[in-house]
N, C-alpha and C. Protein backbone atom coordinates (compact mmCIF):
# COMPACT_ATOMS: atom_id res chain seq x y z
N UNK A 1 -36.06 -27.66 13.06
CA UNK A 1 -35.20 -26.49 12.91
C UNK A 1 -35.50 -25.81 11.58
N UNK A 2 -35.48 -24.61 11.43
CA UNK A 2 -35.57 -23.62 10.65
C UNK A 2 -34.86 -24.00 9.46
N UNK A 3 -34.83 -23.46 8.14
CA UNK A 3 -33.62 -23.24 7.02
C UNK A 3 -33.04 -21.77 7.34
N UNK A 4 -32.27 -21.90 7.66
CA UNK A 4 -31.22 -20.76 7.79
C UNK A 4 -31.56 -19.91 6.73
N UNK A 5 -32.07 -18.25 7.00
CA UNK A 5 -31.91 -17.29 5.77
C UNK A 5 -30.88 -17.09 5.16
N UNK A 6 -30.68 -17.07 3.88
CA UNK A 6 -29.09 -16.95 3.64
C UNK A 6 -28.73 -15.23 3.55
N UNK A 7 -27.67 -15.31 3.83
CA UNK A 7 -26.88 -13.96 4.09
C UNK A 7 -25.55 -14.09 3.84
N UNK A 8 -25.28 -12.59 3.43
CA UNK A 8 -23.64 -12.87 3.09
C UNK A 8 -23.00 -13.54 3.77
N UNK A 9 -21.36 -14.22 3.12
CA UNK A 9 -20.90 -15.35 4.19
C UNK A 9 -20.00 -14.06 5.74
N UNK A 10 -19.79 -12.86 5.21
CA UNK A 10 -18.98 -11.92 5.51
C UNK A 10 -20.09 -11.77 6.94
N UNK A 11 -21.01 -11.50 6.51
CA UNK A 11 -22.19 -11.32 7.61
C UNK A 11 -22.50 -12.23 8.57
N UNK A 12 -22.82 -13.62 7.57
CA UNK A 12 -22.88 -15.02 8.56
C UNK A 12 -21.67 -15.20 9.55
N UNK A 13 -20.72 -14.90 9.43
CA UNK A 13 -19.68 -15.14 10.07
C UNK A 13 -19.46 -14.30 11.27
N UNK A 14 -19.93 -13.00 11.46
CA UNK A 14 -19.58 -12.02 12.02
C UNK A 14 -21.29 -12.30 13.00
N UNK A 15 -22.13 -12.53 12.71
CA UNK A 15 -23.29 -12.75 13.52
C UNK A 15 -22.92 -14.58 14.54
N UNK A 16 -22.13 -15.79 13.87
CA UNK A 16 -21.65 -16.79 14.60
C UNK A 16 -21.22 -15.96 15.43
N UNK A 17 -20.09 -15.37 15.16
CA UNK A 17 -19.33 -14.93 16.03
C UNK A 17 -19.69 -14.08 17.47
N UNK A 18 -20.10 -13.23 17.33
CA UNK A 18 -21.42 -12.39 18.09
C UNK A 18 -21.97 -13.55 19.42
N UNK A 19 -22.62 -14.23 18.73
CA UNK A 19 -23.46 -15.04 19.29
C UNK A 19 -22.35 -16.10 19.95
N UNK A 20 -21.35 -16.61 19.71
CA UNK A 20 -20.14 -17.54 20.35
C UNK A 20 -19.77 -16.79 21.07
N UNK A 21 -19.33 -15.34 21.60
CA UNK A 21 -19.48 -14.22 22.26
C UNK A 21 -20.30 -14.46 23.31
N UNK A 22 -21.28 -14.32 23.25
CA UNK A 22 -22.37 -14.27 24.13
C UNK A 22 -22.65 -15.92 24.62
N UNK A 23 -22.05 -16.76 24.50
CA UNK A 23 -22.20 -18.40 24.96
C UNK A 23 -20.48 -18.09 25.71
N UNK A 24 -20.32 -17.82 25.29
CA UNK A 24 -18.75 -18.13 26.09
C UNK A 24 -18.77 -17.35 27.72
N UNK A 25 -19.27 -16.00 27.26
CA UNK A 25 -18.95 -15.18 28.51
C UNK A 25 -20.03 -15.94 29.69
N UNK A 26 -21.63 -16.44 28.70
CA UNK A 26 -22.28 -17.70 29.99
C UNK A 26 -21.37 -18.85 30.38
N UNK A 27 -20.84 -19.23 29.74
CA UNK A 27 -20.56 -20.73 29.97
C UNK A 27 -18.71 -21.08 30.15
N UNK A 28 -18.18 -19.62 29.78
CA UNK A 28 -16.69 -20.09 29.54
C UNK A 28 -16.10 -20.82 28.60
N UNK A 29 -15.29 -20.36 27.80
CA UNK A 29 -14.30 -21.04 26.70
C UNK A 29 -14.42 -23.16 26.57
N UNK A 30 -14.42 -23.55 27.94
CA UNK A 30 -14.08 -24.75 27.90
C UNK A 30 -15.34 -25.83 27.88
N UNK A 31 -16.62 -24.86 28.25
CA UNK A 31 -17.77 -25.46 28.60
C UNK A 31 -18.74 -25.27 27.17
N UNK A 32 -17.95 -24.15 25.85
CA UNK A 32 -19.06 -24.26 24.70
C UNK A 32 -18.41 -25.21 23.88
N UNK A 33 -19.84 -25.28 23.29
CA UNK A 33 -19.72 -26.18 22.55
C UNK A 33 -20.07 -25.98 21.41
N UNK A 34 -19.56 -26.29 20.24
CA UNK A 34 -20.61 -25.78 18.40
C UNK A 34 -22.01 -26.00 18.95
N UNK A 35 -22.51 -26.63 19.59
CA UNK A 35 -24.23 -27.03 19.23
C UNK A 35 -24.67 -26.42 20.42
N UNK A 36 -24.17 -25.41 20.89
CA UNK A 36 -24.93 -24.48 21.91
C UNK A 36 -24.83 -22.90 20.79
N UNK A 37 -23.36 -22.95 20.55
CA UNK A 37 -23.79 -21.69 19.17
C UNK A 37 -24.80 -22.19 18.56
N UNK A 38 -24.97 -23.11 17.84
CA UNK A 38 -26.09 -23.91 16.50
C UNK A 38 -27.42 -23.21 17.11
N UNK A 39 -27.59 -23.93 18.67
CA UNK A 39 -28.83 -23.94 18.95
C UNK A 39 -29.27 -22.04 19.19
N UNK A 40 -28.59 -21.64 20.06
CA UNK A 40 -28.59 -20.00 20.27
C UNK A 40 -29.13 -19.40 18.85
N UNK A 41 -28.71 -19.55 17.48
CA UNK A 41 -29.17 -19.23 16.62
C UNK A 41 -30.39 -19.58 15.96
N UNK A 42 -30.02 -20.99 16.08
CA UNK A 42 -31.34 -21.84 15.83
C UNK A 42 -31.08 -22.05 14.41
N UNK A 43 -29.85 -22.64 13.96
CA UNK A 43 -29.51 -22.98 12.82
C UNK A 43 -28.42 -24.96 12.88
N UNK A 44 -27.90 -25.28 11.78
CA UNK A 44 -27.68 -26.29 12.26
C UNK A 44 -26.09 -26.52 12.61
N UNK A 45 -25.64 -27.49 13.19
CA UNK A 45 -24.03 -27.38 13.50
C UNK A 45 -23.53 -27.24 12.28
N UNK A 46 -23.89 -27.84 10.79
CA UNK A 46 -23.35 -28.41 9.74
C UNK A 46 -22.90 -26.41 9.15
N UNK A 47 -23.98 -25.73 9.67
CA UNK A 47 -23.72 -24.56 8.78
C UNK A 47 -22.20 -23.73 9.65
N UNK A 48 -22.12 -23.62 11.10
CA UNK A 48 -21.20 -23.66 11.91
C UNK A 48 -20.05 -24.00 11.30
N UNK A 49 -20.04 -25.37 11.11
CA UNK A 49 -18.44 -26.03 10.53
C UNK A 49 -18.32 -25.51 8.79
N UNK A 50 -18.75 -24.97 8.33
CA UNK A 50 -18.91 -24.42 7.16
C UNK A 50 -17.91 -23.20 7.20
N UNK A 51 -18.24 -22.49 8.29
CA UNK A 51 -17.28 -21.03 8.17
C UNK A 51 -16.37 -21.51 9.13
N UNK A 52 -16.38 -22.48 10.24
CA UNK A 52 -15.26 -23.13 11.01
C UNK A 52 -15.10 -24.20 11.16
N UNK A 53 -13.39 -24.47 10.97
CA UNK A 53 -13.20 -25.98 10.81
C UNK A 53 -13.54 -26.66 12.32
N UNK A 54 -13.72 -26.46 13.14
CA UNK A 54 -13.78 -26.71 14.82
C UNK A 54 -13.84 -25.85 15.67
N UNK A 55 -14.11 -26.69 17.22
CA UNK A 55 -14.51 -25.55 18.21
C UNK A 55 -13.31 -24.95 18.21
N UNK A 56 -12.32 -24.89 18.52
CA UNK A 56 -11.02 -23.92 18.62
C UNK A 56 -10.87 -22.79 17.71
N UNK A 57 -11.28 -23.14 16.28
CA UNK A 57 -10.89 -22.25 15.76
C UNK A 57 -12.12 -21.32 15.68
N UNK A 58 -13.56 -21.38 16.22
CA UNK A 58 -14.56 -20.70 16.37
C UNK A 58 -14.09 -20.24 17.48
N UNK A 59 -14.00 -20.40 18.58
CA UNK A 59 -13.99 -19.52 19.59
C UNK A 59 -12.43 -19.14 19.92
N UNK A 60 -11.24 -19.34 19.04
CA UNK A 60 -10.15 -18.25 19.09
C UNK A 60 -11.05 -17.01 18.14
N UNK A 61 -11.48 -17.26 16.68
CA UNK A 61 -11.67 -16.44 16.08
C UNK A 61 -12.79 -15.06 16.61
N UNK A 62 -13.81 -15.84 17.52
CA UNK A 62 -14.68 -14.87 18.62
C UNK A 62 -14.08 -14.05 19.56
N UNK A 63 -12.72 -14.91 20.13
CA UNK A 63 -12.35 -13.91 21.53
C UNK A 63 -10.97 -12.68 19.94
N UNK A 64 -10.69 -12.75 19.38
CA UNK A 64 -10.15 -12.12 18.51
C UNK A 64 -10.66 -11.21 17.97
N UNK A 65 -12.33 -11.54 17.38
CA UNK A 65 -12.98 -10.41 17.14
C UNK A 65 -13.26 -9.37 18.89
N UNK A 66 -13.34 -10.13 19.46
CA UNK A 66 -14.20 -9.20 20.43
C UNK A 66 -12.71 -8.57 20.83
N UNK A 67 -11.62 -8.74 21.48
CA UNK A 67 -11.14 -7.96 21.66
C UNK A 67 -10.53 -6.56 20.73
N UNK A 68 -10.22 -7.24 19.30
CA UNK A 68 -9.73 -6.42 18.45
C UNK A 68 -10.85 -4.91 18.37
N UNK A 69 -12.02 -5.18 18.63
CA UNK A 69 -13.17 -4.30 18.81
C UNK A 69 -13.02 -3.35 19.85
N UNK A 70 -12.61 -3.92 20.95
CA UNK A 70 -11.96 -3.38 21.98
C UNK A 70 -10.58 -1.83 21.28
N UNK A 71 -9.79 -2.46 20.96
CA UNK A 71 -8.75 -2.08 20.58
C UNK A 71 -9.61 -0.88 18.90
N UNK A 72 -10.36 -1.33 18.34
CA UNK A 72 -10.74 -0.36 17.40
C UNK A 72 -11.27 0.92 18.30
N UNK A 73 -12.07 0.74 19.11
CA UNK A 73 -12.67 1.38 19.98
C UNK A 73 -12.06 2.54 20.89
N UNK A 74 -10.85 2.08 21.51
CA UNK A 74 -9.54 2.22 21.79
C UNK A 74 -8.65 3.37 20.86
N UNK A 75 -8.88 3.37 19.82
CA UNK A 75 -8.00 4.07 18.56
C UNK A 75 -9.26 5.50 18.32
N UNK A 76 -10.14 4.72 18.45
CA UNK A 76 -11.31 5.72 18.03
C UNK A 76 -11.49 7.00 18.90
N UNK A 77 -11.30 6.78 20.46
CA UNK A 77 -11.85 7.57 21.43
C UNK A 77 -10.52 8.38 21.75
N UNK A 78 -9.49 7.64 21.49
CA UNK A 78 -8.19 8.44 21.82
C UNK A 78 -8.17 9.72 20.97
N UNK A 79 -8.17 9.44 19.47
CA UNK A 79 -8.32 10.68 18.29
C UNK A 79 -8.90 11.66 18.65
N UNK A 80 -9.88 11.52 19.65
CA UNK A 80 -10.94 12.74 19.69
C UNK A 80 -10.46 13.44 21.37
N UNK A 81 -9.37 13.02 21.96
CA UNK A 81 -8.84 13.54 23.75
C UNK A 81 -7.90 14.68 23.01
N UNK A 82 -7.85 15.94 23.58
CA UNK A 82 -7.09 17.02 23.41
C UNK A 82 -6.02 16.82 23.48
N UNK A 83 -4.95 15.67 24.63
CA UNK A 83 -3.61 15.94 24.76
C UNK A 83 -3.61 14.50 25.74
N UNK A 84 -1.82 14.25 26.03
CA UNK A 84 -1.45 12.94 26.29
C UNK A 84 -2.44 13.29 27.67
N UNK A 85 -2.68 13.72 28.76
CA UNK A 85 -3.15 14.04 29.91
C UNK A 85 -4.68 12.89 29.94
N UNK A 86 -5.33 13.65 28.90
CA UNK A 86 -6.66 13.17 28.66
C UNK A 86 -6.40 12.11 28.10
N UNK A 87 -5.53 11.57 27.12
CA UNK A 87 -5.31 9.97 26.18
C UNK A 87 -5.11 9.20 27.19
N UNK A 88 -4.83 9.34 28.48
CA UNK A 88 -3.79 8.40 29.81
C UNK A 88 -5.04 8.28 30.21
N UNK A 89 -6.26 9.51 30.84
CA UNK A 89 -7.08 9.06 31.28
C UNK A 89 -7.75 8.24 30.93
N UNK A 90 -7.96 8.52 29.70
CA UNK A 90 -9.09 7.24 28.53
C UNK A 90 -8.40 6.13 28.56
N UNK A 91 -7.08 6.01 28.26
CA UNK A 91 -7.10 4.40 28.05
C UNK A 91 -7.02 3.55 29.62
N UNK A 92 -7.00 4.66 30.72
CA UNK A 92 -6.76 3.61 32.17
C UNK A 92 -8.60 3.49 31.82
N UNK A 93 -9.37 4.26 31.49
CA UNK A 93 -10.95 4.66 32.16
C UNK A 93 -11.73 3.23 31.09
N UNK A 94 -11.27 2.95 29.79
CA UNK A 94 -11.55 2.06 28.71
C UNK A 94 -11.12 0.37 29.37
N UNK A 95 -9.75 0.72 30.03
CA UNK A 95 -9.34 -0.45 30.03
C UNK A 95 -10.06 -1.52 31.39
N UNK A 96 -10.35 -0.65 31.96
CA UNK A 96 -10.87 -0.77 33.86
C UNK A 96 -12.00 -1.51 33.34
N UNK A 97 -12.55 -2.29 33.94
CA UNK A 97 -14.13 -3.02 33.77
C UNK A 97 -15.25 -2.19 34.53
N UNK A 98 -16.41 -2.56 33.72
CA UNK A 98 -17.63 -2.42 34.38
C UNK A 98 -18.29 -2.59 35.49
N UNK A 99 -19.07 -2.74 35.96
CA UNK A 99 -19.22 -3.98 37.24
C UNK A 99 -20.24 -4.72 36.24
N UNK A 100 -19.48 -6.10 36.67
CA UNK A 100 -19.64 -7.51 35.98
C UNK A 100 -20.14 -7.15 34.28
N UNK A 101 -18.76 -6.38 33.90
CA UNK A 101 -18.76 -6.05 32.40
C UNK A 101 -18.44 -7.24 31.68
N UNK A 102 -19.19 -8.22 30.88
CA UNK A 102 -18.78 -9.37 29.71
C UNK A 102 -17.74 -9.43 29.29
N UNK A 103 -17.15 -8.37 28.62
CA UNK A 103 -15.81 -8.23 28.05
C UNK A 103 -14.63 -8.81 29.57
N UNK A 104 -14.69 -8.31 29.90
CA UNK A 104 -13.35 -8.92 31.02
C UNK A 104 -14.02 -10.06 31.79
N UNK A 105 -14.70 -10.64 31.62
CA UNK A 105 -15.38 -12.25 31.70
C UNK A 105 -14.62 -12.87 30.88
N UNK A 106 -14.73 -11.88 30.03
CA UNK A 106 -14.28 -13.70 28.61
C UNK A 106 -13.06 -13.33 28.68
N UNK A 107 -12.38 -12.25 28.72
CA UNK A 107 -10.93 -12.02 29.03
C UNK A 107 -9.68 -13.04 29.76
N UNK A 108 -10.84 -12.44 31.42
CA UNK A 108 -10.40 -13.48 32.47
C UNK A 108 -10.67 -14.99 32.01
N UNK A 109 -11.34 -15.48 31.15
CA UNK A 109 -11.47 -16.87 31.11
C UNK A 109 -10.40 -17.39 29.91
N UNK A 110 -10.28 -16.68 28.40
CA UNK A 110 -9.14 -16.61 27.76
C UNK A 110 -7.66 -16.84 28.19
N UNK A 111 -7.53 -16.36 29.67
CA UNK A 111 -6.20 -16.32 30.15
C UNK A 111 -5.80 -17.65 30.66
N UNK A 112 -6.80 -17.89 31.25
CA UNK A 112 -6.48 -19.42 31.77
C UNK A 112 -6.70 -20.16 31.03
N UNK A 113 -7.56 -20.72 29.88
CA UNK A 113 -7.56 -21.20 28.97
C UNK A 113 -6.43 -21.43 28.08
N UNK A 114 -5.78 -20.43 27.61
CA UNK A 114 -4.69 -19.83 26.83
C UNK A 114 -3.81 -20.97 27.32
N UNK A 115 -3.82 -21.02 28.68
CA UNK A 115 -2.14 -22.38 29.68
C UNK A 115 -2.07 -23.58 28.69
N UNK A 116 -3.91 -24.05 28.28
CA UNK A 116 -3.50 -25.06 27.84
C UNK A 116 -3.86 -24.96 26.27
N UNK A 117 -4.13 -23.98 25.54
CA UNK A 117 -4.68 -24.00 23.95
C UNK A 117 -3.30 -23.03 23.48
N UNK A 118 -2.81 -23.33 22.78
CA UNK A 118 -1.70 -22.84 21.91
C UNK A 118 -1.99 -21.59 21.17
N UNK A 119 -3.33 -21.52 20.78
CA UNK A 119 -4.25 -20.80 19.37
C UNK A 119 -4.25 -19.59 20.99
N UNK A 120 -4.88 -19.51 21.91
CA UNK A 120 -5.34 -18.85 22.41
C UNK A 120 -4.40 -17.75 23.13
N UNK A 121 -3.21 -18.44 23.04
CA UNK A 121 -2.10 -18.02 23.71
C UNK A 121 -1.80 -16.73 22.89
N UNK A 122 -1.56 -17.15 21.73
CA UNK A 122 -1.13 -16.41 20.54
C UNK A 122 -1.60 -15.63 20.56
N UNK A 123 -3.27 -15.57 20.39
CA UNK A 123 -4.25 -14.12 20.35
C UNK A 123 -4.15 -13.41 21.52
N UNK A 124 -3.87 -13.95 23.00
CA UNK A 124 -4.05 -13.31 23.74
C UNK A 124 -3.06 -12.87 23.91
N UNK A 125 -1.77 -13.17 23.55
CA UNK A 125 -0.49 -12.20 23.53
C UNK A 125 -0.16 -11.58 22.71
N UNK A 126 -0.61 -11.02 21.88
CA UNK A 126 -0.73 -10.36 20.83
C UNK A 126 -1.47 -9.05 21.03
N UNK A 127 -2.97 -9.78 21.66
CA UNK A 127 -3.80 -8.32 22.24
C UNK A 127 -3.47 -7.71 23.16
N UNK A 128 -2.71 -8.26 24.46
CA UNK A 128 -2.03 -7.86 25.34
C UNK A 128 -0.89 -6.53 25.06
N UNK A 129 -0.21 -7.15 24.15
CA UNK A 129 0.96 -6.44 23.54
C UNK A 129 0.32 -4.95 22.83
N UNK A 130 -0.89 -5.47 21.74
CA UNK A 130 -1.67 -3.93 21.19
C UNK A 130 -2.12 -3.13 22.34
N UNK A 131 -2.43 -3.59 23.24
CA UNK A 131 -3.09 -2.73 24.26
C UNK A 131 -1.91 -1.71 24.83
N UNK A 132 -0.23 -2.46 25.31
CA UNK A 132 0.59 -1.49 25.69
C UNK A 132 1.44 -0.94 25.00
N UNK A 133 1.28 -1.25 23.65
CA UNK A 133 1.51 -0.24 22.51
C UNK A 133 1.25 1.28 22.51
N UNK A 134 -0.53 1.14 22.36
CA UNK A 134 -1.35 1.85 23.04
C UNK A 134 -0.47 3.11 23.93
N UNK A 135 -0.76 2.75 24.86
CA UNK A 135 -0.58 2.87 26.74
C UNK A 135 1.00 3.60 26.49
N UNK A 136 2.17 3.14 25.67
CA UNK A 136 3.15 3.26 25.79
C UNK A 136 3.41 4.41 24.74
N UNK A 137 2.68 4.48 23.81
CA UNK A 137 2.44 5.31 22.60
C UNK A 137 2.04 6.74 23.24
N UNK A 138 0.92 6.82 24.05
CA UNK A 138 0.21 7.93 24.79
C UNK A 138 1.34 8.15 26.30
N UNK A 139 2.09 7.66 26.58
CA UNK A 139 3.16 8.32 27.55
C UNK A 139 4.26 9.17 27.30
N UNK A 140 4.73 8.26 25.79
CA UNK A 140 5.88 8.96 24.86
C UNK A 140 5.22 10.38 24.37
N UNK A 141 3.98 10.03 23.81
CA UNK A 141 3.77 11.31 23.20
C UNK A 141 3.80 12.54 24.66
N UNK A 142 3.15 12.41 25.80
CA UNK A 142 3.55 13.20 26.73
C UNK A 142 4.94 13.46 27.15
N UNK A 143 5.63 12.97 27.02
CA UNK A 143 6.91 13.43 27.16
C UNK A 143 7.61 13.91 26.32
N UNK A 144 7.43 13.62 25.29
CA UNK A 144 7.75 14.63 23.75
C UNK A 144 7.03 15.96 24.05
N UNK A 145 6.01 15.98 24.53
CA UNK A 145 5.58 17.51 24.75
C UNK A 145 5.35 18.14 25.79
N UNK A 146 6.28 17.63 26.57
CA UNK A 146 6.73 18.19 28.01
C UNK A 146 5.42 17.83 29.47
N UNK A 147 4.87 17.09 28.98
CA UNK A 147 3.52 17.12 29.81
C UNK A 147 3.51 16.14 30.70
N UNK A 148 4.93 14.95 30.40
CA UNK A 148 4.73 13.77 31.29
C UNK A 148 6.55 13.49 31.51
N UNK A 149 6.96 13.23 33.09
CA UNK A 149 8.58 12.83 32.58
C UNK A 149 8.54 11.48 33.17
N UNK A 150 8.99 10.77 32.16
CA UNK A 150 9.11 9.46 32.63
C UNK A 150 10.46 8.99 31.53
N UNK A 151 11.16 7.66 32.19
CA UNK A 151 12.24 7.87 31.65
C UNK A 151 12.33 6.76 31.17
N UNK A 152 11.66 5.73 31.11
CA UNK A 152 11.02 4.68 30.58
C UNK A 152 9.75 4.12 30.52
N UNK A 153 9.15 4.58 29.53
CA UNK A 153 7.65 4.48 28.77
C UNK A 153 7.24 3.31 28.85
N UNK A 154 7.87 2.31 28.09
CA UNK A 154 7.78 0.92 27.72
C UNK A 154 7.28 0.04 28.85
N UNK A 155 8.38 0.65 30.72
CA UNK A 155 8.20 -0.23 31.42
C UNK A 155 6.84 0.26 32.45
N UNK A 156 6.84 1.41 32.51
CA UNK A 156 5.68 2.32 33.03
C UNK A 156 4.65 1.69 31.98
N UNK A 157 4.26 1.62 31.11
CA UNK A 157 2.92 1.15 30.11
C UNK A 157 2.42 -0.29 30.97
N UNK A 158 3.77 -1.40 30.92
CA UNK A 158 3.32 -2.38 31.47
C UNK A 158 3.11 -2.77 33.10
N UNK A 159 3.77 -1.54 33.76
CA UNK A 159 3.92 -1.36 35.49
C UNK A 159 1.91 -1.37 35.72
N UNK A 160 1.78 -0.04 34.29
CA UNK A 160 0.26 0.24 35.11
C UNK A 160 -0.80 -0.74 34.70
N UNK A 161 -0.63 -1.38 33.28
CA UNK A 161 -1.41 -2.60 32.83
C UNK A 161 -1.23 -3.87 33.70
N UNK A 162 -0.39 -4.01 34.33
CA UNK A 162 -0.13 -5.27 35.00
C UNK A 162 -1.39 -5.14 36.42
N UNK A 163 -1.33 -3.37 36.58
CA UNK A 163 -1.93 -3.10 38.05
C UNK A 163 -3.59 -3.00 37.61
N UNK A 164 -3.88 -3.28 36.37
CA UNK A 164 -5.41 -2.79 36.52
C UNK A 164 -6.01 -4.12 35.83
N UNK A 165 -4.68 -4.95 35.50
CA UNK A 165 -5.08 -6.12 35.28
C UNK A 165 -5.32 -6.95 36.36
N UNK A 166 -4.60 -6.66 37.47
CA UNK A 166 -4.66 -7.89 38.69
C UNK A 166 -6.05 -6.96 39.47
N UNK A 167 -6.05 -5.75 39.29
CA UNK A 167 -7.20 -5.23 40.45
C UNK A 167 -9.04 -5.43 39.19
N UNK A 168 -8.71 -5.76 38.16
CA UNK A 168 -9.87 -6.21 37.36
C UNK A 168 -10.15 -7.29 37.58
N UNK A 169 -8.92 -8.70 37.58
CA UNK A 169 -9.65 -9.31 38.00
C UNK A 169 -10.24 -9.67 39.23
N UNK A 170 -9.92 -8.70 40.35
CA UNK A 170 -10.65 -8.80 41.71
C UNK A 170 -11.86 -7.99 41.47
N UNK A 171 -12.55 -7.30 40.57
CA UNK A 171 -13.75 -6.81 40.70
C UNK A 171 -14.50 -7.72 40.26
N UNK A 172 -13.72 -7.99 39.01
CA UNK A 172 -14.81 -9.05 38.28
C UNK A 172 -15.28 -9.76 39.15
N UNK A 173 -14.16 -10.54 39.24
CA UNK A 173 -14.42 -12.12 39.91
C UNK A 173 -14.72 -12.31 41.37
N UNK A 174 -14.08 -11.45 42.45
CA UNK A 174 -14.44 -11.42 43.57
C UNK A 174 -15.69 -10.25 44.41
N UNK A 175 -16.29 -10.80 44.87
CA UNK A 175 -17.42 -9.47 45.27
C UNK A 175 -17.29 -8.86 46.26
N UNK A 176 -17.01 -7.88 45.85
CA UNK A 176 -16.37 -6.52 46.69
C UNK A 176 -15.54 -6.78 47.43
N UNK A 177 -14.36 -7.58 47.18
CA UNK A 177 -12.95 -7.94 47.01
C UNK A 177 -12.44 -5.94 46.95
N UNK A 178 -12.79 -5.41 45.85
CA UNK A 178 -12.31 -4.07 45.65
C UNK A 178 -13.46 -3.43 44.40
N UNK A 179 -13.31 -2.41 44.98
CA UNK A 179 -14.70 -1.78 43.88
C UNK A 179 -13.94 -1.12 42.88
N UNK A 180 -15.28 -0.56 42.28
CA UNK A 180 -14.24 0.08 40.79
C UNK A 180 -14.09 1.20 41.43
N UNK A 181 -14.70 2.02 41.85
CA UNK A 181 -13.93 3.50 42.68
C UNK A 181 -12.85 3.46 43.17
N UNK A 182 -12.36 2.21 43.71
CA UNK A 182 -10.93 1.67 44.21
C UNK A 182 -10.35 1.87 43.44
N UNK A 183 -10.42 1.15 42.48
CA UNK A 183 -9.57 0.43 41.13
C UNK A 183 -8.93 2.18 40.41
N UNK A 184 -10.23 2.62 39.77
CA UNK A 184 -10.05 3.83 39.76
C UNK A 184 -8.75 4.57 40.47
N UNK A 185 -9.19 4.63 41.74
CA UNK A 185 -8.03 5.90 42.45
C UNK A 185 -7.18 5.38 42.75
N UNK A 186 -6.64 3.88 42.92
CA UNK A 186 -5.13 3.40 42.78
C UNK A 186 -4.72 3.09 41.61
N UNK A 187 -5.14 3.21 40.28
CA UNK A 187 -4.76 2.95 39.15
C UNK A 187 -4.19 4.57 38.80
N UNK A 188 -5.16 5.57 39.02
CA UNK A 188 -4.77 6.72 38.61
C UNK A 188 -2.91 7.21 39.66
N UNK A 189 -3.65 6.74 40.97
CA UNK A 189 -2.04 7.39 41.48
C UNK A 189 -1.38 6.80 41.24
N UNK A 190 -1.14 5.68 40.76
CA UNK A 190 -0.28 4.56 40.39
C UNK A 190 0.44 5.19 38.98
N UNK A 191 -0.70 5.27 38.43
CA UNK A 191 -0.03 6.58 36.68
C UNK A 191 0.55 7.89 36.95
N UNK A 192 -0.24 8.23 37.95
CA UNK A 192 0.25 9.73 38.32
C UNK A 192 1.77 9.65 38.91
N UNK A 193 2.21 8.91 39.57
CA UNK A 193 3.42 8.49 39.72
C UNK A 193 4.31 8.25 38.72
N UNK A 194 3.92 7.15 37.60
CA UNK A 194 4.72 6.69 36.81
C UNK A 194 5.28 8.05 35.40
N UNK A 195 4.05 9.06 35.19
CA UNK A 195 4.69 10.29 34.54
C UNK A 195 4.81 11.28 35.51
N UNK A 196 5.02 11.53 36.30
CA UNK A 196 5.53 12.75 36.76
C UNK A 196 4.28 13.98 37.20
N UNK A 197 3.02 13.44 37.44
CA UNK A 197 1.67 14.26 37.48
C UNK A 197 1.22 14.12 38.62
N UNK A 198 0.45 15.15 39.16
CA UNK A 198 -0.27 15.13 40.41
C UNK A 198 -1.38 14.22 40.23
N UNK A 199 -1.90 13.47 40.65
CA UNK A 199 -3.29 12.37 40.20
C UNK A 199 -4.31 14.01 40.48
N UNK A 200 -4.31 14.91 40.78
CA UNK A 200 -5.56 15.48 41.16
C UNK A 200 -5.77 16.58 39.09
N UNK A 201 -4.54 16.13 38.36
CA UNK A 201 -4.30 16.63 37.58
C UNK A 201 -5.42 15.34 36.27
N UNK A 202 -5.74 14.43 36.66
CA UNK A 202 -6.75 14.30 35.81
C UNK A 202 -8.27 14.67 36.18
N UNK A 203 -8.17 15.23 36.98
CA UNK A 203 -9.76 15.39 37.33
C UNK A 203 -9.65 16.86 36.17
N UNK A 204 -9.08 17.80 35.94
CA UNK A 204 -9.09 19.01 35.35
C UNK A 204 -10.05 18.41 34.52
């Protein structure tokens, strides 16, 4: 094995991480191991336990970065949508998966994991919660400016996250169970319902 180049620890940490990322979404939360990160890098476990005390706290601290990235991402794309109309579209269009997108791999595997890790629970209810912050933030603001009537934000945020959470994980995980064009046009009428909008009113 190599001597590890040295690099900031700020850097080293954020490249583990990356790379525990990319072992998890192969292998799932329960199946990595430190010495599959070690090896992926090609550095040794000893440098691993250096920036983490154990596997738990390496791969809470990975699914934490990766989603919070999510959620930066999230903040970023909203700033730049003209009005709540367009913010509703982006965050259903951000939140929806890819076909067989990584990110809602490690998601879906976090969740079940989470039943039995305490650490995981925490992060994942936490990100859960930022996400319909979000979601609940961009409904209010439409109804403050006449563009959306809904008469409870809070429960509409989590009505439509609950619905693109259960139809994500049938894309992911099941094959062609439901496609994303599906997912798509019952997620949208599903919103279009919950503020007061014609669904043909996000295509504008």
């Amino acid at each position: 094995m190599r001597a590890a180049p040295k690099k900031p620890v700020a850097e080293r940490r954020t490249e583990i991480l990356d790379v525990t990322c990319e072992v998890v979404i192969e292998r799932g939360f329960a199946a990595t191991r430190v010495q599959d990160v070690a090896k992926r890098l090609d550095v040794s476990t000893g440098l691993i336990h250096y920036h983490f005390d154990n596997k738990d706290a390496l791969l809470s601290a990975a699914f934490q970065l990766a989603a919070e990235r999510d959620l930066e991402r999230l903040e970023r794309e909203l700033g730049n949508e003209p009005g709540p109309v367009a913010k509703l579209l982006r965050v259903i269009t951000l939140y929806a998966p890819e076909q067989a997108e990584p990110g809602w791999m490690m998601w879906i595997d976090a969740w079940g994991e989470a039943l039995r890790n305490p650490i995981l629970r925490a992060i994942s209810q936490d990100l859960d919660i930022a996400w319909m912050h979000h979601l609940e933030a961009v409904i209010t603001e439409g109804v403050i400016e006449g563009a959306f009537e809904c008469a409870d934000p809070h429960a509409s945020a989590w009505r439509i996250a609950a619905l693109l959470d259960g139809l994500a994980v049938q894309v992911t995980v099941h094959d062609k169970a439901v496609t994303l064009d599906e997912l798509r046009a019952w997620v949208l009428v599903a919103a279009a319902a919950e503020v007061g909008l014609d669904p043909s009113q996000f295509d504008r």
